[in-house]
N, C-alpha and C. Protein backbone atom coordinates (compact mmCIF):
# COMPACT_ATOMS: atom_id res chain seq x y z
N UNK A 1 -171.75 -96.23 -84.94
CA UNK A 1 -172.01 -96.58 -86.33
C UNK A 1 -171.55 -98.02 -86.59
N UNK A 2 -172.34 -98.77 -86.88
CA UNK A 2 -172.19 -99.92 -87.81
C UNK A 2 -171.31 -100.42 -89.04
N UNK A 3 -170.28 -101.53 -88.32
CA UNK A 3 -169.32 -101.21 -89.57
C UNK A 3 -170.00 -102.78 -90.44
N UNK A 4 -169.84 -102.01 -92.31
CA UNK A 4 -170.31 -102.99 -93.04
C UNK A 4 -169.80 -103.90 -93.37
N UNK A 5 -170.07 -105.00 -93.93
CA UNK A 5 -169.37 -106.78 -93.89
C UNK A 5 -169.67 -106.97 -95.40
N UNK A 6 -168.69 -107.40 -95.97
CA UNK A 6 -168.24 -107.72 -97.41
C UNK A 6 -168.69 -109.36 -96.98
N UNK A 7 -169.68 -109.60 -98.71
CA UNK A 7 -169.80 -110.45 -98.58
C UNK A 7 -169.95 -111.44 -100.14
N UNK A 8 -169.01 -112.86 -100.56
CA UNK A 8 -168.95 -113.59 -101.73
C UNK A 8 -170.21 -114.40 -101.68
N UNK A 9 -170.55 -114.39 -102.64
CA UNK A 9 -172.36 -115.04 -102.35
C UNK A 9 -171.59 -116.07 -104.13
N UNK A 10 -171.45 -117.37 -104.10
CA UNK A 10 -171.54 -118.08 -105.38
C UNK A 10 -172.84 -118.76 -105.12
N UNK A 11 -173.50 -119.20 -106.75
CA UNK A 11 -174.27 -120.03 -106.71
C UNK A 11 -174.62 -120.96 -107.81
N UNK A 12 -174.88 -121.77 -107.83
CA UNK A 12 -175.09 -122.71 -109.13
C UNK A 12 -176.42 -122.61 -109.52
N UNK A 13 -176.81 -122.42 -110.90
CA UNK A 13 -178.02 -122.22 -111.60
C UNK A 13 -178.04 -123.35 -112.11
N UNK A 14 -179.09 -124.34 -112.02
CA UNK A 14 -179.60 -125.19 -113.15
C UNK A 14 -179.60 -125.41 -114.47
N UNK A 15 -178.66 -126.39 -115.30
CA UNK A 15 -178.30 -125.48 -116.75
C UNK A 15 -179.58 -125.60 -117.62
N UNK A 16 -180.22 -126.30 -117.11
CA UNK A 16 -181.38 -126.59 -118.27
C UNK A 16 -182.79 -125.44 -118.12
N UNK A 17 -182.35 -124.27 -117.68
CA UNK A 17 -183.02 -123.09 -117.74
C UNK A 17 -182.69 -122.37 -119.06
N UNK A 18 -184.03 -121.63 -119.70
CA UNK A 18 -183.53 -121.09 -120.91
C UNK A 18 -183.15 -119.56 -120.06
N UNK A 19 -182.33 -118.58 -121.25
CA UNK A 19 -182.12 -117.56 -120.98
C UNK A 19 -182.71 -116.38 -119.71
N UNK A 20 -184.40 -116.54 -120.59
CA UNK A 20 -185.69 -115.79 -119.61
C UNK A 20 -185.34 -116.03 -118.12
N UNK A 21 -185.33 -117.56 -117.92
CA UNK A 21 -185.40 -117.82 -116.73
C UNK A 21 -184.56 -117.85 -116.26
N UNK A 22 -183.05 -117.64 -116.49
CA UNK A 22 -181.89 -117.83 -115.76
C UNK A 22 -181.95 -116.05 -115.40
N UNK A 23 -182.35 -115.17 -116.48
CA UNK A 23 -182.33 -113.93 -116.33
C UNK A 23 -183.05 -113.52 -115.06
N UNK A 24 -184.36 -114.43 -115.23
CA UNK A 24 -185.42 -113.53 -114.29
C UNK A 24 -184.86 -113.96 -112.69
N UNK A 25 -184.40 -115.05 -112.83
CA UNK A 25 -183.60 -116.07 -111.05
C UNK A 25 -182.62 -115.08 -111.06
N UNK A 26 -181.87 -114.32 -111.60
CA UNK A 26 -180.81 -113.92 -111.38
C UNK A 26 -181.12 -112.26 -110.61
N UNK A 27 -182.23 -111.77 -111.33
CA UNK A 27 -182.32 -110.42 -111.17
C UNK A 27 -183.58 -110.51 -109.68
N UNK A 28 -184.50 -111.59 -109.64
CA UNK A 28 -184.90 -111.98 -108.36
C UNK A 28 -184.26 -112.82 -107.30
N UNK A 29 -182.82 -113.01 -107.52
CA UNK A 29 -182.41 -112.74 -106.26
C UNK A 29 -181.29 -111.58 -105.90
N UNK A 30 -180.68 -110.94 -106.85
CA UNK A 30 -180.41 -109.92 -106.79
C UNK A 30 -181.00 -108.72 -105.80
N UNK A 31 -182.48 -108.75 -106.23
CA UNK A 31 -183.86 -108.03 -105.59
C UNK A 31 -183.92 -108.21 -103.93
N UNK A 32 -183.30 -109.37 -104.04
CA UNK A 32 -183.83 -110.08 -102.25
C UNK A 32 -182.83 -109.15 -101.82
N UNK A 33 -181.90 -109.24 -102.18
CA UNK A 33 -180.33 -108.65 -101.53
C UNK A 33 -180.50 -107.30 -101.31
N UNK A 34 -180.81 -106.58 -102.55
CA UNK A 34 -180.73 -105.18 -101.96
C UNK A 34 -182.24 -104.73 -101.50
N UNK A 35 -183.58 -105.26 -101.56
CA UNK A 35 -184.57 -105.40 -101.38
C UNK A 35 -184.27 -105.09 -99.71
N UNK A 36 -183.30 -105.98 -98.80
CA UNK A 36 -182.98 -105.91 -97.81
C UNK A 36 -182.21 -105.22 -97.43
N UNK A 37 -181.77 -104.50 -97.85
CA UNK A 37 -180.53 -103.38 -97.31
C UNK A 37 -178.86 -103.45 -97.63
N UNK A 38 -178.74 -104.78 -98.81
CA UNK A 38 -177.44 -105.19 -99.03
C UNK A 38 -177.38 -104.39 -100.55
N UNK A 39 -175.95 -104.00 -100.38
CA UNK A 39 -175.39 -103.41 -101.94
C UNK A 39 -174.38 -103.77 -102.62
N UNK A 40 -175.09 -104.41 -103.50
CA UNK A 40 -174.34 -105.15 -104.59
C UNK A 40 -173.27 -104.51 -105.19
N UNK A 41 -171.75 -105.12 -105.05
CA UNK A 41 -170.77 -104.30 -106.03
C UNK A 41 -170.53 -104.91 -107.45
N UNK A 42 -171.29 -105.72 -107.29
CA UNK A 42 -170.82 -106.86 -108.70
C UNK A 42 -171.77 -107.84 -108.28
N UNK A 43 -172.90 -108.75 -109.78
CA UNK A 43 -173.16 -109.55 -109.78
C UNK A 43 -173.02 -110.04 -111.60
N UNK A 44 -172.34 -111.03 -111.45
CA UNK A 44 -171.77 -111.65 -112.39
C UNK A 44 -171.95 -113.31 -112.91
N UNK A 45 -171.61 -113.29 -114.33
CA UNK A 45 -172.64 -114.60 -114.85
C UNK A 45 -170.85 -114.98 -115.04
N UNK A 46 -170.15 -116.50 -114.67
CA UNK A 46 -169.65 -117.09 -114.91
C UNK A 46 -169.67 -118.09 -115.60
N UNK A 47 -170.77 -118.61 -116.16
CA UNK A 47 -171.37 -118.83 -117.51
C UNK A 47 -171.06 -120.69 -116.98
N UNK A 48 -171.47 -121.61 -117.93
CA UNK A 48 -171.56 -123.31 -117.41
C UNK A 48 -170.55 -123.77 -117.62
N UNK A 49 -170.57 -124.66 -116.61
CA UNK A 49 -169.50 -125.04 -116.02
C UNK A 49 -169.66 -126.38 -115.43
N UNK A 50 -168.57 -127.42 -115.85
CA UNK A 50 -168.77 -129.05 -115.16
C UNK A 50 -168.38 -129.13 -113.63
N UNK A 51 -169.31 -129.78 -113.56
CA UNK A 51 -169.86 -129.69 -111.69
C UNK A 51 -168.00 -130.72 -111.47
N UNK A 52 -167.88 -130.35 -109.95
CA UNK A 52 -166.85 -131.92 -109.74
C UNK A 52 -167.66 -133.23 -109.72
N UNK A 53 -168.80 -132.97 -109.43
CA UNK A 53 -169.44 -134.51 -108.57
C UNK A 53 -170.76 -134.11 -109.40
N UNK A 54 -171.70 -134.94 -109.36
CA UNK A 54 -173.28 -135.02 -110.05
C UNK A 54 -173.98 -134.14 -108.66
N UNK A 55 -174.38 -133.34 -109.25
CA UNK A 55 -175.55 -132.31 -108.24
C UNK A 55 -177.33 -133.05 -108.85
N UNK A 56 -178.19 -133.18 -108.20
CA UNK A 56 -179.58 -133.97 -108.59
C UNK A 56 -179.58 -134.34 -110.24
N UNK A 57 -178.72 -135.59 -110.42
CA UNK A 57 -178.94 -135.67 -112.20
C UNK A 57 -177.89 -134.37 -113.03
N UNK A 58 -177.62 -133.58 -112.43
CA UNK A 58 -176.91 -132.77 -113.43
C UNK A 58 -175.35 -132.83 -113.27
N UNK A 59 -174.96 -132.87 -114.59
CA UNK A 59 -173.56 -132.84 -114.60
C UNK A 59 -172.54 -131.58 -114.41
N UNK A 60 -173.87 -130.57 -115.10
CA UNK A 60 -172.83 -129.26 -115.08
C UNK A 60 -173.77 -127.88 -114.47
N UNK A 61 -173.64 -126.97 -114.53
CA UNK A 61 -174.75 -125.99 -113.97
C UNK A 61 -174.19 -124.45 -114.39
N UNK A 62 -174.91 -123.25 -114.09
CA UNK A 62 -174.04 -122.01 -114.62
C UNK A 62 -173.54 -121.44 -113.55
N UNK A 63 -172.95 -120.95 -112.95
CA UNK A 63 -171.81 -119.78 -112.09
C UNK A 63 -172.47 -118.79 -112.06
N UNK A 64 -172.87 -117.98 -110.79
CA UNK A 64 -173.21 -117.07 -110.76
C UNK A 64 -172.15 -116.62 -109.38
N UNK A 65 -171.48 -115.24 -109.62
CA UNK A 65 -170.73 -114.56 -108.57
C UNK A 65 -171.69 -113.31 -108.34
N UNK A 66 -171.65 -113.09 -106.77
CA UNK A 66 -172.17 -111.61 -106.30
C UNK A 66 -170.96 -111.10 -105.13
N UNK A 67 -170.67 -110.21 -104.91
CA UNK A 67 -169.96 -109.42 -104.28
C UNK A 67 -170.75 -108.28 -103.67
N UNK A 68 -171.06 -108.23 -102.52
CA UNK A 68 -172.07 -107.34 -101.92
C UNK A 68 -171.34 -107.24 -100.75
N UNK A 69 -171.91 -105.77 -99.88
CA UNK A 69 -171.71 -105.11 -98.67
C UNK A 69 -172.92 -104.86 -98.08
N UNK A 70 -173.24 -105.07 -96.49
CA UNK A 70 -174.46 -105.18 -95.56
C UNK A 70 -174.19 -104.60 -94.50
N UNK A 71 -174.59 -103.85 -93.85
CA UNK A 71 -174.76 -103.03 -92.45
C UNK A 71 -175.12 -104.23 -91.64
N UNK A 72 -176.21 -105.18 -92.26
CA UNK A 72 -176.66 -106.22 -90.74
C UNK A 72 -176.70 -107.49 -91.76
N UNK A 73 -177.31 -108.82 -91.50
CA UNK A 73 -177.65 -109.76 -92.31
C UNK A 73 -178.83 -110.22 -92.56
N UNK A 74 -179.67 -109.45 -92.83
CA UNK A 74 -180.94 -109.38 -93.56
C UNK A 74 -181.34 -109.51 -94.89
N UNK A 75 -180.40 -109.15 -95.58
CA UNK A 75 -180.48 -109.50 -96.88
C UNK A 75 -179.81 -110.98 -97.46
N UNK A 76 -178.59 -111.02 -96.93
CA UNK A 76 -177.78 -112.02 -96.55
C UNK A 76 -178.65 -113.51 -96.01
N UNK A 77 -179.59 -113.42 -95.11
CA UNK A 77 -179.88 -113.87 -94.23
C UNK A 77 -181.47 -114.78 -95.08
N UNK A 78 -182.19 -113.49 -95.62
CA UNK A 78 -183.10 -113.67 -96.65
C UNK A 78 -182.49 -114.73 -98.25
N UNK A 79 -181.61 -114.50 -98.46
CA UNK A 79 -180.98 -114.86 -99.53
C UNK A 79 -180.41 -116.45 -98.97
N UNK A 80 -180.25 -116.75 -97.99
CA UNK A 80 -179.91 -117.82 -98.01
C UNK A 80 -181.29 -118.88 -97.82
N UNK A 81 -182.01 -118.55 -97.09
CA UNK A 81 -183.41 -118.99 -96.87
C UNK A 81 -184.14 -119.52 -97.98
N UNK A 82 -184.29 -118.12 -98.93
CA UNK A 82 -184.64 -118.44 -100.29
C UNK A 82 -184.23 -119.46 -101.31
N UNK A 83 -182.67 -119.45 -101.18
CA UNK A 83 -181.72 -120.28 -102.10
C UNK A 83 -182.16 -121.97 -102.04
N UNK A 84 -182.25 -122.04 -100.74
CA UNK A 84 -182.24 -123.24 -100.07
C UNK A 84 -183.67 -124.19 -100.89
N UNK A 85 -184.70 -123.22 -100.90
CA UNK A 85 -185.79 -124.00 -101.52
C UNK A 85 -186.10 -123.77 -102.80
N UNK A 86 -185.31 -122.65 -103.51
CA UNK A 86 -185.33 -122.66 -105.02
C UNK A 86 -185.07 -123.97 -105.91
N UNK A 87 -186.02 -124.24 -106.71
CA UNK A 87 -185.67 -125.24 -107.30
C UNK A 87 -184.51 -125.06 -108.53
N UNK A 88 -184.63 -123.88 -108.97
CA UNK A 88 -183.30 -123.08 -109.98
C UNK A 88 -181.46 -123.01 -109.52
N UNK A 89 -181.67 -123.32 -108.59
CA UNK A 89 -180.75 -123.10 -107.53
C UNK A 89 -179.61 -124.59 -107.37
N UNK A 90 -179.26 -124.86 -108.14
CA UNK A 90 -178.65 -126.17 -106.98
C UNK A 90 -177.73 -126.56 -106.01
N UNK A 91 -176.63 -125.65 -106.08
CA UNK A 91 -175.97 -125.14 -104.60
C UNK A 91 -175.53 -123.46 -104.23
N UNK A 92 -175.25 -123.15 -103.18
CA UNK A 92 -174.93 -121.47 -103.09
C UNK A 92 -173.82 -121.44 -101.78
N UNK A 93 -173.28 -120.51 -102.14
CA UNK A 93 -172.06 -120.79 -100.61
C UNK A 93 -171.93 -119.12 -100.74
N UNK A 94 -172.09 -119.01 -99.41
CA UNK A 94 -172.29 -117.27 -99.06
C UNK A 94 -171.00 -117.19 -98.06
N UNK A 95 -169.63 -116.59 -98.62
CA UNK A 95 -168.82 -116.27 -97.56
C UNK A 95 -168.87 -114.99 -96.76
N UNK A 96 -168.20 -114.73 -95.75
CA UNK A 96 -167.77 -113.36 -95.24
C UNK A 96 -166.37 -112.87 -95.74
N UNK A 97 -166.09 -112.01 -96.33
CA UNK A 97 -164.83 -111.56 -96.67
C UNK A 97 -164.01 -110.68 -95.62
N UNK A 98 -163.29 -110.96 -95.16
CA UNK A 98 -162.33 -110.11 -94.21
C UNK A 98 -161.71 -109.25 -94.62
N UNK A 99 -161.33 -108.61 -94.18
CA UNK A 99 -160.57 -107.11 -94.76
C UNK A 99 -159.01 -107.16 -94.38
């Protein structure tokens, strides 16, 4: 049996998204995650927030936390792929959590 891997997924949302669209980015990539076999224990809006440094023109962006568990990295794996060319997206840092 396959032991599962805890995993911190942050990401920065673009602040100049209205609600709709921060909603709909949030719950489509949510989708990717467990879409793939990952289960979300928490995904959470940390709401905007001033960047340290200028990200493309923007000063500040919104916080998004996920806390998920994966048997393999497929979802994980999908989710980073995706992130990368989202234009909603402007940075994401996917850790492994150790136990």
């Amino acid at each position: 049996m396959s032991q599962s891997t805890k995993y911190e997924i942050i990401y920065i949302i673009r602040p100049d998204l209205n609600d709709d669209e921060k909603k709909e980015l949030v719950e489509r990539f949510d989708g990717i995650l467990t879409d793939n076999g990952t289960t979300i224990e928490e995904s959470a809006d940390w709401g905007k927030r001033r960047l340290a440094y200028e990200i493309n023109d923007y000063r500040e962006g919104v916080y998004h936390l996920i806390h998920a568990t994966a048997n393999d990295s497929r979802g994980i794996d999908e989710f980073d792929r995706l992130a990368r060319i989202n234009r909603g997206i402007l940075r994401h840092l996917i850790t492994r959590v150790e136990e």
